[in-house]
Protein backbone atom coordinates (compact mmCIF):
# COMPACT_ATOMS: atom_id res chain seq x y z
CA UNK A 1 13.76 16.98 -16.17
CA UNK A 2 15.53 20.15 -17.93
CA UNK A 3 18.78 19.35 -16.57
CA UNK A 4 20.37 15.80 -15.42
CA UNK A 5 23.71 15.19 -14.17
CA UNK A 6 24.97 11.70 -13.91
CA UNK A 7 27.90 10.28 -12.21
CA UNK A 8 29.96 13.35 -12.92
CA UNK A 9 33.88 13.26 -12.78
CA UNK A 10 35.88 16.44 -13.37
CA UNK A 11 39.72 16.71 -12.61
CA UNK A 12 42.27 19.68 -12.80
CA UNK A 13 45.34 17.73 -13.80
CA UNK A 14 45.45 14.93 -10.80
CA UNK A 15 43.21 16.64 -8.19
CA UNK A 16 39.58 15.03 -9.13
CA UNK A 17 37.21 17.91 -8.08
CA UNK A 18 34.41 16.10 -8.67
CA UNK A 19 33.94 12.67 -7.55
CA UNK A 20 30.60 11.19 -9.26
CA UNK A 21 28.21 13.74 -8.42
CA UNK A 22 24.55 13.16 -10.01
CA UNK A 23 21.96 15.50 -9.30
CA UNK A 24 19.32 18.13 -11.78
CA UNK A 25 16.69 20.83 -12.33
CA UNK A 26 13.14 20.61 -12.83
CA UNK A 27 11.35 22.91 -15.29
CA UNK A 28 10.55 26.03 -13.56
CA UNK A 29 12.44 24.91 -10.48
CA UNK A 30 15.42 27.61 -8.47
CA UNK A 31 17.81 24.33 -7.36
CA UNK A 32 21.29 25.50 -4.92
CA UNK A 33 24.12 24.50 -4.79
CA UNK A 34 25.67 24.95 -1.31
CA UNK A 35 29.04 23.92 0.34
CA UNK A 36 32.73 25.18 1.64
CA UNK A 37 35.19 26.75 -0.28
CA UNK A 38 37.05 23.86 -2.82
CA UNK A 39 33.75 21.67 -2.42
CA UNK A 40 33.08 21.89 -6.20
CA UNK A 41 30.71 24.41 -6.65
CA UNK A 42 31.81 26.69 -9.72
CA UNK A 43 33.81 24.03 -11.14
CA UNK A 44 29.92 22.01 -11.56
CA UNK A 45 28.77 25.34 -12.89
CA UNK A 46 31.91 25.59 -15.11
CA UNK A 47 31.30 22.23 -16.58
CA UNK A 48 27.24 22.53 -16.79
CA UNK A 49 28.07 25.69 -19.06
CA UNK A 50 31.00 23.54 -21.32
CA UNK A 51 33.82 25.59 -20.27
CA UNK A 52 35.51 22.60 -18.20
CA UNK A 53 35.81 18.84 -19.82
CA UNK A 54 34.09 16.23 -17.98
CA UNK A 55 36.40 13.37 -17.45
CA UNK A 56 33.58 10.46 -16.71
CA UNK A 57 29.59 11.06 -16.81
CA UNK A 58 27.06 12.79 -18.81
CA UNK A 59 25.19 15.90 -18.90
CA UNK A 60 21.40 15.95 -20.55
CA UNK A 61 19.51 18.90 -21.22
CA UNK A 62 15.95 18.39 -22.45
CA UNK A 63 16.60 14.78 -22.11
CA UNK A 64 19.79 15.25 -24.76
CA UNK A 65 23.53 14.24 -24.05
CA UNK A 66 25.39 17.93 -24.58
CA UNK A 67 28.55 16.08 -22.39
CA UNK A 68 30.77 16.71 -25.48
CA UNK A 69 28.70 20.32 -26.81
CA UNK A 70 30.88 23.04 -27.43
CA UNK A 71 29.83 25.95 -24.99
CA UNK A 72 28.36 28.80 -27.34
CA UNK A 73 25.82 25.53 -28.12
CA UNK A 74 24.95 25.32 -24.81
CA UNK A 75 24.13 28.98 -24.89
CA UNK A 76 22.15 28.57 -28.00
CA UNK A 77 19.94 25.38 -26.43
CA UNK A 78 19.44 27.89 -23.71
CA UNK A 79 21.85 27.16 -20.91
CA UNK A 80 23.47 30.65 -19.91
CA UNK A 81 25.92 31.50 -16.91
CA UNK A 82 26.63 34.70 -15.04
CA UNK A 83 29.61 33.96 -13.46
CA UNK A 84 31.80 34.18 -10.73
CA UNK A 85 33.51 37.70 -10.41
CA UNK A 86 31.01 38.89 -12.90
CA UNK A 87 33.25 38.98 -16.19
CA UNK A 88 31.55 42.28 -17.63
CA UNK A 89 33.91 43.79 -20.23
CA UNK A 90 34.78 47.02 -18.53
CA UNK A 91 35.98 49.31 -21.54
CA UNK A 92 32.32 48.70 -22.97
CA UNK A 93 29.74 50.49 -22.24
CA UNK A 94 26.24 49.07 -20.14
CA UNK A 95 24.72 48.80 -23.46
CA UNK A 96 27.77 47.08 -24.95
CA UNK A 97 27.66 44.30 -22.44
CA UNK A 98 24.27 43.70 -22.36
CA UNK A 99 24.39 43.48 -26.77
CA UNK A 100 26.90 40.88 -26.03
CA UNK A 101 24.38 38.43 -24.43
CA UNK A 102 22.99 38.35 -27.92
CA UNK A 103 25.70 37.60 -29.84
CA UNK A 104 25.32 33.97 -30.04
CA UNK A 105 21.78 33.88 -31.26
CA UNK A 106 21.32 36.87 -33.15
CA UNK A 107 18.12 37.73 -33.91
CA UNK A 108 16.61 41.17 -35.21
CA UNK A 109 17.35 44.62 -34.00
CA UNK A 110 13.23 45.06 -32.54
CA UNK A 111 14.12 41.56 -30.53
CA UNK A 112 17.15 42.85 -28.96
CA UNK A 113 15.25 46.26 -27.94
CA UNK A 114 12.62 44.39 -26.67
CA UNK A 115 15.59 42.09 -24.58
CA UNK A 116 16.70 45.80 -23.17
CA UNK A 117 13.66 47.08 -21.73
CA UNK A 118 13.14 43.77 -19.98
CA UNK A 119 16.33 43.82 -18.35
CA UNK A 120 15.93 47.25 -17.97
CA UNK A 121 12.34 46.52 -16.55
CA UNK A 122 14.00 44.38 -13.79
CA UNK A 123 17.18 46.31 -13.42
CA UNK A 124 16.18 50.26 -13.67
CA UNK A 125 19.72 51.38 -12.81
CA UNK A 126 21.51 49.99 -15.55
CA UNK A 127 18.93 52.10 -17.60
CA UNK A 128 20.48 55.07 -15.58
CA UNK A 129 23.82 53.78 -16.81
CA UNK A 130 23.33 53.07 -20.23
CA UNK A 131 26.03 55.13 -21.70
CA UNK A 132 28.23 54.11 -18.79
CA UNK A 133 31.31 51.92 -19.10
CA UNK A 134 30.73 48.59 -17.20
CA UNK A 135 34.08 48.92 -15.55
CA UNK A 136 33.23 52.32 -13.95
CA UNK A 137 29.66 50.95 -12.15
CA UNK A 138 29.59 49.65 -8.55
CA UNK A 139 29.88 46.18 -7.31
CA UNK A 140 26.04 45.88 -7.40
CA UNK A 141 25.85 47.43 -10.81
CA UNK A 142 28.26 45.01 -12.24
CA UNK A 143 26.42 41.85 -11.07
CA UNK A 144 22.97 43.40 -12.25
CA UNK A 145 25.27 44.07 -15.96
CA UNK A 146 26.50 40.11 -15.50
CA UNK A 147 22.83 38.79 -14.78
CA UNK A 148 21.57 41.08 -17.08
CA UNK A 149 23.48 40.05 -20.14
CA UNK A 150 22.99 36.37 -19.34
CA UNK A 151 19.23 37.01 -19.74
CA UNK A 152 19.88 38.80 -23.29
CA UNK A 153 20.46 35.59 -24.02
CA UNK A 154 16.97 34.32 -23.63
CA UNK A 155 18.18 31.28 -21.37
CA UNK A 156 16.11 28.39 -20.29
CA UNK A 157 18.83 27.74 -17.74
CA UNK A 158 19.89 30.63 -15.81
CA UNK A 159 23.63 29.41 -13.89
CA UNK A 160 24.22 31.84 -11.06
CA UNK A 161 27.64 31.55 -9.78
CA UNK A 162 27.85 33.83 -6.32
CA UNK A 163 25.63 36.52 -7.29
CA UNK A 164 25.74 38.36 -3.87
CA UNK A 165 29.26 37.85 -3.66
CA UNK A 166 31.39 41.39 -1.74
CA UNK A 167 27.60 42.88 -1.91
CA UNK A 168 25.80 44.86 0.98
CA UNK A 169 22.99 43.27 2.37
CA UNK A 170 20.41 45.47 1.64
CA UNK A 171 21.79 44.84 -2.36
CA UNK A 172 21.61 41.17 -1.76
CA UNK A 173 17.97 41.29 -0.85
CA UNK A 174 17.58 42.55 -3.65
CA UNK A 175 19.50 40.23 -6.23
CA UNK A 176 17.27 37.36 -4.46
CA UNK A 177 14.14 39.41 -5.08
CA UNK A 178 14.89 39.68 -8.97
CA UNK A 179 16.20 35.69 -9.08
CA UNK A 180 12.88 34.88 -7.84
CA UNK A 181 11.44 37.34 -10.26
CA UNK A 182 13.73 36.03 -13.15
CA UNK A 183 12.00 32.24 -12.19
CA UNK A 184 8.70 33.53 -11.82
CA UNK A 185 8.85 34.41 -16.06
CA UNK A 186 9.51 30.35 -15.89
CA UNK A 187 13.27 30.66 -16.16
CA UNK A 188 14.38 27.69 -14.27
CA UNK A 189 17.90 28.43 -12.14
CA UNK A 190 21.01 26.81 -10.89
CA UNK A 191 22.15 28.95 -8.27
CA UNK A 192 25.78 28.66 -6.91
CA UNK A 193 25.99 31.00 -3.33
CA UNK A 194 28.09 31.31 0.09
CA UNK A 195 24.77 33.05 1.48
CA UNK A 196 23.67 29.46 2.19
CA UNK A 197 20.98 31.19 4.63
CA UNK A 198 19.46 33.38 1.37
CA UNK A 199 19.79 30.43 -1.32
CA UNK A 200 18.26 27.99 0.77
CA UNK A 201 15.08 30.50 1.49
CA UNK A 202 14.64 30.60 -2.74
CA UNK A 203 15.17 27.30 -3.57
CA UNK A 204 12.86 24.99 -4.38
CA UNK A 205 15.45 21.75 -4.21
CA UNK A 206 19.16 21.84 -2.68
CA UNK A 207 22.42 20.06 -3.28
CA UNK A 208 25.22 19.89 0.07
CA UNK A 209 28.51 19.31 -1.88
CA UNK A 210 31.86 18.61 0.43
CA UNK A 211 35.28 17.91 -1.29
CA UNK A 212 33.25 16.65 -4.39
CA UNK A 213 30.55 14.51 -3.57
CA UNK A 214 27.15 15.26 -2.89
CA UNK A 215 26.39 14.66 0.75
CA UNK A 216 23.09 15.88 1.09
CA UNK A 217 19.65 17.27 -0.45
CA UNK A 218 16.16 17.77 0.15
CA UNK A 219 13.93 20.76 0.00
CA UNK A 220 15.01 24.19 0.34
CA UNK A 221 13.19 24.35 3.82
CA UNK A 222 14.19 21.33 4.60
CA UNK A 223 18.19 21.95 4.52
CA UNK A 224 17.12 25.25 6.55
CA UNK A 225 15.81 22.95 9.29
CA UNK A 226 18.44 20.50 9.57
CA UNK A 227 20.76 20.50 12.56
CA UNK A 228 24.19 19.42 10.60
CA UNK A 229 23.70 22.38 7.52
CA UNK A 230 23.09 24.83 10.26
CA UNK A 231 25.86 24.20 12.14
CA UNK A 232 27.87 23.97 9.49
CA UNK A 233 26.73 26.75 6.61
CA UNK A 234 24.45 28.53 8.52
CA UNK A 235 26.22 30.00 11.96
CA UNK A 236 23.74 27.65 14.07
């Protein structure tokens, strides 16, 4: 398993937001987190990524305990978030942000070209907006920029936090047509989104989490089917 999360307890002063949750990714797998608003969602991303402190449990990545890893670690073993709200520097410009990704590992100036086209490759607009400063592109733009400069970092582990989040639909299509593509390079992907309807559809695996627990999982298809996630994530 790539990543394993055991027994996992997280707390914001007294409020425990997460309550023992165990769950993890398969190499080469897209696994989803769904739930509610406060259910613990971005605060398991935050803590996957090293940002938040894990109060009980343990987090192994390639079968190694990285509970206690300092985050820019994380990113160099290959664990990489785009976050919620994007967090694109917006006095820099497209090609600024997307240099950042690199910043951690380094590597040679022919690498990171090579790093461009490819996000360019999947993301032709930032191209277009090279010269551009982030905070000046629309909402789509920015979360291609966010996604994009999470890849510079050549991540094993893509974390999505609410990619199509304030997007049009026709954009989210296409956000879950380049997470597919990102996976099909064998990027596996933790993937955090309120579009339960368009997470479950490109997940492989899925996680239900209400007020901190895990409360369901199965299949992608199968949480699609079932009466009790329809009703309550999927209008039906």
């Amino acid at each position: 398993m790539l990543l394993e999360v055991r027994d996992l307890h997280v707390f914001y002063g007294r409020i425990e937001a997460l309550k023992g949750i165990s769950f993890g990714v398969n190499q080469g797998e897209i696994v989803t987190l769904i739930g509610a608003n406060g259910a613990g969602k971005t605060t398991t991303m935050r803590t996957i990524s090293g940002v938040r402190t894990v109060a009980q449990g343990s987090i192994f990545f390639e079968g190694r305990d990285i509970t206690g890893i300092a985050p820019h670690e994380r990113v160099k073993l290959g664990i990489c978030q785009a976050p919620e709200g994007r967090g694109i520097f917006p006095g820099m410009t497209v090609r600024e942000n997307l240099e950042m990704g690199t910043y951690v590992r380094g590597g040679k100036d022919s690498q990171k070209s090579a790093d461009l086209e490819h996000v360019f490759h999947l993301f032709p607009r930032l191209k277009e907006r090279i010269d551009q400063n982030g905070g000046t592109l629309s909402g789509g733009e920015q979360q291609m920029l966010a996604i994009g400069r999470a890849l510079m970092s050549r991540p094993r582990l893509l974390l999505l936090d609410e990619p199509s989040m304030g997007l049009a639909p026709m954009l989210i299509a296409q956000i879950f047509q380049i997470v597919r593509s990102i996976n099909e390079e064998g990027i596996s992907v933790l993937l955090v989104e309120q579009n339960a309807t368009q997470a479950l559809r490109a997940a492989n695996r899925a996680y239900v989490l209400e007020t901190g627990y895990v409360v369901k999982s199965g299949s992608g298809s199968e949480l699609l089917d079932d009466p009790a996630v329809r009703a309550a994530y999927l209008g039906g």
